[in-house]
N, C-alpha and C. Protein backbone atom coordinates (compact mmCIF):
# COMPACT_ATOMS: atom_id res chain seq x y z
N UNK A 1 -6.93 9.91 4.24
CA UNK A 1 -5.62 10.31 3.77
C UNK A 1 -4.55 9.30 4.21
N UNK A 2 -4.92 8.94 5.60
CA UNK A 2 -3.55 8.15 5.95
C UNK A 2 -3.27 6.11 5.02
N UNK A 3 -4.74 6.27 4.52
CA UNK A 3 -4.75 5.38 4.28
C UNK A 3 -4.33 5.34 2.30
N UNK A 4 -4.33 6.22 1.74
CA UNK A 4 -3.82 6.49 0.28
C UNK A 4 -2.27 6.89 1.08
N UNK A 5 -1.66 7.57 1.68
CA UNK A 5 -0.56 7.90 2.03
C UNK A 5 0.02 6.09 2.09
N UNK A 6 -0.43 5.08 2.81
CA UNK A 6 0.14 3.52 3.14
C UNK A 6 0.17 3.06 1.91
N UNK A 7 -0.57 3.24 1.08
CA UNK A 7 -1.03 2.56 -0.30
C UNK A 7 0.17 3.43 -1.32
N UNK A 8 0.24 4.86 -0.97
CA UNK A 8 1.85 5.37 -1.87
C UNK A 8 2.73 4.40 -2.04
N UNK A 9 3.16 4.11 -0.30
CA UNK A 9 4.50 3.36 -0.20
C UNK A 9 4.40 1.79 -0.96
N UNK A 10 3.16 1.25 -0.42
CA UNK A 10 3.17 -0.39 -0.39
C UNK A 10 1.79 -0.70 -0.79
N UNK A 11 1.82 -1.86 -1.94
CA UNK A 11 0.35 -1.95 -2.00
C UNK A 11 -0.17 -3.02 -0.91
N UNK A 12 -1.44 -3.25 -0.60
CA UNK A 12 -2.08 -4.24 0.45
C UNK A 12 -3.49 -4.99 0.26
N UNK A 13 -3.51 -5.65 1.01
CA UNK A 13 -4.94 -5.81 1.45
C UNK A 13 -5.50 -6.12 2.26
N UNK A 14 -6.57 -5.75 2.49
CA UNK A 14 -7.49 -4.62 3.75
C UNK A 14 -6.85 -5.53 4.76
N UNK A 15 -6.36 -7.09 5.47
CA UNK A 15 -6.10 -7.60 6.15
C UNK A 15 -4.61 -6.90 6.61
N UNK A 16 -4.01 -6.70 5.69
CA UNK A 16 -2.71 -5.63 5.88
C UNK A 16 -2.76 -4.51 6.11
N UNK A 17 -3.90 -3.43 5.56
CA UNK A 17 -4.47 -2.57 5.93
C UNK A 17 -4.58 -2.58 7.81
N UNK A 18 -5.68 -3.92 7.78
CA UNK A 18 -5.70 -3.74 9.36
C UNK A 18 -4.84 -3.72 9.97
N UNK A 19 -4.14 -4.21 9.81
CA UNK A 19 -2.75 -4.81 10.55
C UNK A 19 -2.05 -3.33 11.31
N UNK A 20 -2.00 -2.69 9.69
CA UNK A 20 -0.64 -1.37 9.73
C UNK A 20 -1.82 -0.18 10.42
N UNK A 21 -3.25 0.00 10.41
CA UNK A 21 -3.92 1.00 10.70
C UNK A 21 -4.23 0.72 12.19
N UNK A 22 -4.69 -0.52 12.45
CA UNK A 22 -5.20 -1.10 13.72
C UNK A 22 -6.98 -0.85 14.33
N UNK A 23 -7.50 -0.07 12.66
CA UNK A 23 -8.73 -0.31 12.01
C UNK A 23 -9.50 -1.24 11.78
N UNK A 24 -10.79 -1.42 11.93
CA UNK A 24 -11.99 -2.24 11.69
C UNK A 24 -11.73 -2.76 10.39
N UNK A 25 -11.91 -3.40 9.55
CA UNK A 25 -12.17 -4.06 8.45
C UNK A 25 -13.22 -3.21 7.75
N UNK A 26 -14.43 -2.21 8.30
CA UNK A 26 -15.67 -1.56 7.51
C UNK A 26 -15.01 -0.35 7.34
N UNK A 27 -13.74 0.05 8.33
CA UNK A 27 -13.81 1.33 8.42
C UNK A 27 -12.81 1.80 7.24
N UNK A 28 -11.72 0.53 6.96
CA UNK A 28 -11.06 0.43 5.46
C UNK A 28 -11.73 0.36 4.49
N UNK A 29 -12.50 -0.69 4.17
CA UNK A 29 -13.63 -0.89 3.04
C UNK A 29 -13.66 0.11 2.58
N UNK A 30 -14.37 1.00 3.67
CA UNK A 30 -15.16 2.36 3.32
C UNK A 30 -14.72 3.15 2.85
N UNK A 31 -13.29 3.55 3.19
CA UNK A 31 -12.65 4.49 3.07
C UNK A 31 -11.92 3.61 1.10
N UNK A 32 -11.54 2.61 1.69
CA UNK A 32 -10.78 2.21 -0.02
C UNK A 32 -11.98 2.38 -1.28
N UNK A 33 -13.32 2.48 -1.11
CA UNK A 33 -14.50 1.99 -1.94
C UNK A 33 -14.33 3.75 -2.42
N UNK A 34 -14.02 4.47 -1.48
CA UNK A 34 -13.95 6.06 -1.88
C UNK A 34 -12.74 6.40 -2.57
N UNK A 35 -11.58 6.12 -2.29
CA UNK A 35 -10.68 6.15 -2.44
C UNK A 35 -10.69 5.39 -4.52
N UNK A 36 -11.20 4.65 -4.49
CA UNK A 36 -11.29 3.98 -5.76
C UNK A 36 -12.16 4.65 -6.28
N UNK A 37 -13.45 4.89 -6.29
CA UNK A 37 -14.45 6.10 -6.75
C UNK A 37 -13.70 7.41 -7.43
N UNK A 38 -12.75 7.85 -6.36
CA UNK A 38 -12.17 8.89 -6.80
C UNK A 38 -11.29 9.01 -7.99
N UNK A 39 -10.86 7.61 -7.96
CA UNK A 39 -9.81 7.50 -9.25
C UNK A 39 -8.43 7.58 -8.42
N UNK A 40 -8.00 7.57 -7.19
CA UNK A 40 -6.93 7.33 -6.38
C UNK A 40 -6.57 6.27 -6.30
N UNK A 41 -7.14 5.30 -6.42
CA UNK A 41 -6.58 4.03 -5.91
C UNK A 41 -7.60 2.64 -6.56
N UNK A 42 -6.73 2.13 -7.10
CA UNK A 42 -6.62 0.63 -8.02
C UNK A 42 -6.76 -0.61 -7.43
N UNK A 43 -7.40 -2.00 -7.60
CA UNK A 43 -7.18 -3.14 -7.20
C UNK A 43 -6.75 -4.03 -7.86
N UNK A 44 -6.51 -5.39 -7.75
CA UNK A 44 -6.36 -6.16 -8.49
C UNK A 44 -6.45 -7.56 -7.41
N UNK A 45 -7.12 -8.94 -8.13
CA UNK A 45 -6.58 -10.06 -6.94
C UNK A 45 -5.72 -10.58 -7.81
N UNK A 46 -5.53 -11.57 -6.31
CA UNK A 46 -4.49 -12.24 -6.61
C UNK A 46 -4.65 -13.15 -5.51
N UNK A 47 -5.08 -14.50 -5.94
CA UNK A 47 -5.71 -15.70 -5.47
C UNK A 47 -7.09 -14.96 -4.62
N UNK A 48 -7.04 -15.52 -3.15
CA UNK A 48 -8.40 -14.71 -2.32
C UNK A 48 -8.15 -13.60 -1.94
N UNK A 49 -7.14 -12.88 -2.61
CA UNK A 49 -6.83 -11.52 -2.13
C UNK A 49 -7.11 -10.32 -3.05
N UNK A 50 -7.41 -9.35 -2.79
CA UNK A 50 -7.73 -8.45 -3.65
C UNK A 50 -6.67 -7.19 -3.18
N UNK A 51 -6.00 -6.35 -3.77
CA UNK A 51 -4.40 -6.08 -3.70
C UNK A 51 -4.56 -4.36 -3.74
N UNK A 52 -4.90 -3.50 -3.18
CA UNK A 52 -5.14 -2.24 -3.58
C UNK A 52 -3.62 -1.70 -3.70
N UNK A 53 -3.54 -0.72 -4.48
CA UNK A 53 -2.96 0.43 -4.87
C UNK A 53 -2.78 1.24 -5.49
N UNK A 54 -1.66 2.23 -5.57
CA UNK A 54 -2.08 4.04 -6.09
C UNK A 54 -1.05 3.33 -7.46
N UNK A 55 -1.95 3.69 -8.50
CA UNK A 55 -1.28 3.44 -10.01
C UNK A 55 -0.25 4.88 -10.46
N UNK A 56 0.61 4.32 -10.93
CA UNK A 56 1.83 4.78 -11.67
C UNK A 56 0.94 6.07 -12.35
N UNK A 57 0.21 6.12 -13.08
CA UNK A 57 -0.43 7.79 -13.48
C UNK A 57 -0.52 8.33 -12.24
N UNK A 58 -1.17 8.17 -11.19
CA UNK A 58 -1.48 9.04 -9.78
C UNK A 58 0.13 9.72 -9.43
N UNK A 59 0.84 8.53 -9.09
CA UNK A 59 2.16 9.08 -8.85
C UNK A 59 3.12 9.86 -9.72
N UNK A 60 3.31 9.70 -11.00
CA UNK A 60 3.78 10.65 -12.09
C UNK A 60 3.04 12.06 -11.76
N UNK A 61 1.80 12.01 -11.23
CA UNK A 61 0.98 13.43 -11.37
C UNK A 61 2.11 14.62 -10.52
N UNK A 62 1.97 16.04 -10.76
CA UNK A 62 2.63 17.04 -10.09
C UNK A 62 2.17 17.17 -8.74
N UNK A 63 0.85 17.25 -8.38
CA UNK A 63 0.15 17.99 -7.80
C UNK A 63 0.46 16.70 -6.61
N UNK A 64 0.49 15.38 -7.06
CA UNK A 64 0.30 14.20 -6.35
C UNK A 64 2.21 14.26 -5.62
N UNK A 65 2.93 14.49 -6.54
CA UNK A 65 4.23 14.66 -5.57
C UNK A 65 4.45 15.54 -4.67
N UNK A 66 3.84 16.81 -4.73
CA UNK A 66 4.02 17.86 -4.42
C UNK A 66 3.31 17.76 -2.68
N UNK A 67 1.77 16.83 -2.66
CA UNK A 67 1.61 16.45 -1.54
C UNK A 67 1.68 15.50 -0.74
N UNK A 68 2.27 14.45 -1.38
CA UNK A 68 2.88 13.60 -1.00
C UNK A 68 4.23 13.67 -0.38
N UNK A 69 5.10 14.55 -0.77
CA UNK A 69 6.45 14.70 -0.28
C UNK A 69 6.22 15.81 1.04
N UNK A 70 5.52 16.36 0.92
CA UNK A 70 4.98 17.38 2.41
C UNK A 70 4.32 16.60 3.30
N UNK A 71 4.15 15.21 3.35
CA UNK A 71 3.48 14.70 3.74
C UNK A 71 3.58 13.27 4.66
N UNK A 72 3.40 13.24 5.90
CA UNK A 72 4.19 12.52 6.53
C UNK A 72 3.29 11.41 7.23
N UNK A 73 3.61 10.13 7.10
CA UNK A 73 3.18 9.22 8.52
C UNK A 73 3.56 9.10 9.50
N UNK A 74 3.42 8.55 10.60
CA UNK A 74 3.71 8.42 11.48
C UNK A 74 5.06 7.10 11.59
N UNK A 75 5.81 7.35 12.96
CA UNK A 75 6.89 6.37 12.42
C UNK A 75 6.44 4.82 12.77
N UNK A 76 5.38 4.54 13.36
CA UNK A 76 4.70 3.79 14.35
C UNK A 76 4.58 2.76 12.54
N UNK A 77 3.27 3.63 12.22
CA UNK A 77 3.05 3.19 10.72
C UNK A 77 4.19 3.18 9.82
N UNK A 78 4.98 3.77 9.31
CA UNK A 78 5.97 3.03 8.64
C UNK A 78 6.76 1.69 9.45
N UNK A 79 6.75 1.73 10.24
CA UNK A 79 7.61 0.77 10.84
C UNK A 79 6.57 -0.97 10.18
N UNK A 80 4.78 -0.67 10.55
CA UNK A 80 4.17 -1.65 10.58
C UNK A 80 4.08 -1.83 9.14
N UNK A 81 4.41 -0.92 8.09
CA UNK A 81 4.71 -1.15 6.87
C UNK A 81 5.63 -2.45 6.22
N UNK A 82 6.74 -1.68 7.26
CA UNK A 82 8.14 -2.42 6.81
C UNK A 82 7.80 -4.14 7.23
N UNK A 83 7.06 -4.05 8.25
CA UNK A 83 6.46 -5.45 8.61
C UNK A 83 6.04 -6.55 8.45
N UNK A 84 5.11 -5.55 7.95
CA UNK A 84 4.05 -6.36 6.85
C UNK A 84 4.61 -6.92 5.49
N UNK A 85 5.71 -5.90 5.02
CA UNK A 85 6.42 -6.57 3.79
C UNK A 85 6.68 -7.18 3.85
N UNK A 86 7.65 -7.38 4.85
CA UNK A 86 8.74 -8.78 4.98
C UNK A 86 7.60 -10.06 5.59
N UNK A 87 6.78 -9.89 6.08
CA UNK A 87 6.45 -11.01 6.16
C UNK A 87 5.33 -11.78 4.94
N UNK A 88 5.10 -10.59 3.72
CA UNK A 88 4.76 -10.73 2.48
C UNK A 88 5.79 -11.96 2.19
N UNK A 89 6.98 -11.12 1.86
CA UNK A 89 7.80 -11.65 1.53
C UNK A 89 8.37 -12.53 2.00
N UNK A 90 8.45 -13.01 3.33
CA UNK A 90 8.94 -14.45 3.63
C UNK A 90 7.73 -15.68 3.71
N UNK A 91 6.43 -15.15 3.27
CA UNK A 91 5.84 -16.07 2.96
C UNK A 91 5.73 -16.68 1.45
N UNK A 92 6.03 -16.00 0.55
CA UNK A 92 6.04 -16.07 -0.70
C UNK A 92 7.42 -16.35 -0.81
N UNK A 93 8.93 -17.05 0.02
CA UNK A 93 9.68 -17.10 -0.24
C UNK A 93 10.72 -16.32 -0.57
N UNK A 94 10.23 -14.78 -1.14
CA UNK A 94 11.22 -14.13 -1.54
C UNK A 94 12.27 -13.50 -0.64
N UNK A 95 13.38 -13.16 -0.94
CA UNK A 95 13.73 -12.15 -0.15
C UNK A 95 14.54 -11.01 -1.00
N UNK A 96 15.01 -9.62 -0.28
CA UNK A 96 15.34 -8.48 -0.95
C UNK A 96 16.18 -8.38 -1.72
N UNK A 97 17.34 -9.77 -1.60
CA UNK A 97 18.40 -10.00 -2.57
C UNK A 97 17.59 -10.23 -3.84
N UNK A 98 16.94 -11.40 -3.86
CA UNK A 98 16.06 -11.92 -5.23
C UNK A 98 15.14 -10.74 -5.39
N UNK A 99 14.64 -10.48 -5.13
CA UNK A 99 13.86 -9.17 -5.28
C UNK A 99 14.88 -8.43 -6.31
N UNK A 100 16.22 -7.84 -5.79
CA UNK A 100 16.74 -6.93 -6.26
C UNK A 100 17.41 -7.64 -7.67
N UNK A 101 17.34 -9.12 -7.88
CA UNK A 101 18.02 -9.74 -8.72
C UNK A 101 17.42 -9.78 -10.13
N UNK A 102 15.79 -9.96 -9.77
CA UNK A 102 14.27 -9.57 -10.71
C UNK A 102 14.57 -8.59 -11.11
N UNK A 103 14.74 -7.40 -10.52
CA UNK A 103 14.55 -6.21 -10.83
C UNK A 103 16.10 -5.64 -11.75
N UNK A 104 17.01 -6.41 -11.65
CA UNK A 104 18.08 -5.85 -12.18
C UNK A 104 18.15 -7.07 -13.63
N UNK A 105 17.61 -8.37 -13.16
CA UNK A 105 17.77 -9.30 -14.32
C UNK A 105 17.25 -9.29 -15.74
């Protein structure tokens, strides 16, 4: 759960996974290989990376807001969230201004 709950907010991969869980590398696998089985959760690469996350149908679902919004991480983990983004993002150059400039342009 905690690991489709990380994948709500932000998509990743398993190296980011580790990062924000502080999990084995098998013990993600395992859990994302189920997690995708189920029809919860999506990949895609992108160069040597392979990019998991919860697709736009999952989240539109009722049942999926309903436990998702009752539903909490820890602040430890959001924090290593917020982390991990930005340093997404300052490796790829971007930052939240341009981000927000894409998104409005």
């Amino acid at each position: 759960m905690v690991l489709f709950l990380i994948l709500c907010r932000e998509e990743c991969c398993v190296c980011e996974l580790e990062a924000i869980t502080g999990w084995e590398q098998s013990r993600i696998s395992h859990q994302l290989r189920l997690l995708r089985l189920s029809g919860l959760v999506e990949s895609r690469r992108e160069g040597k990376y392979v990019i998991y996350f919860v697709p736009e149908r999952i989240k539109e679902d009722e049942l999926f807001r309903a436990i998702y919004h009752r539903a909490e991480l820890p602040s430890e983990i959001v924090d290593k969230i917020r982390f991990v983004k930005s340093l997404r993002m300052r490796e790829s150059g971007e930052t939240e201004a341009s981000r927000g400039a894409m998104a409005n342009g």
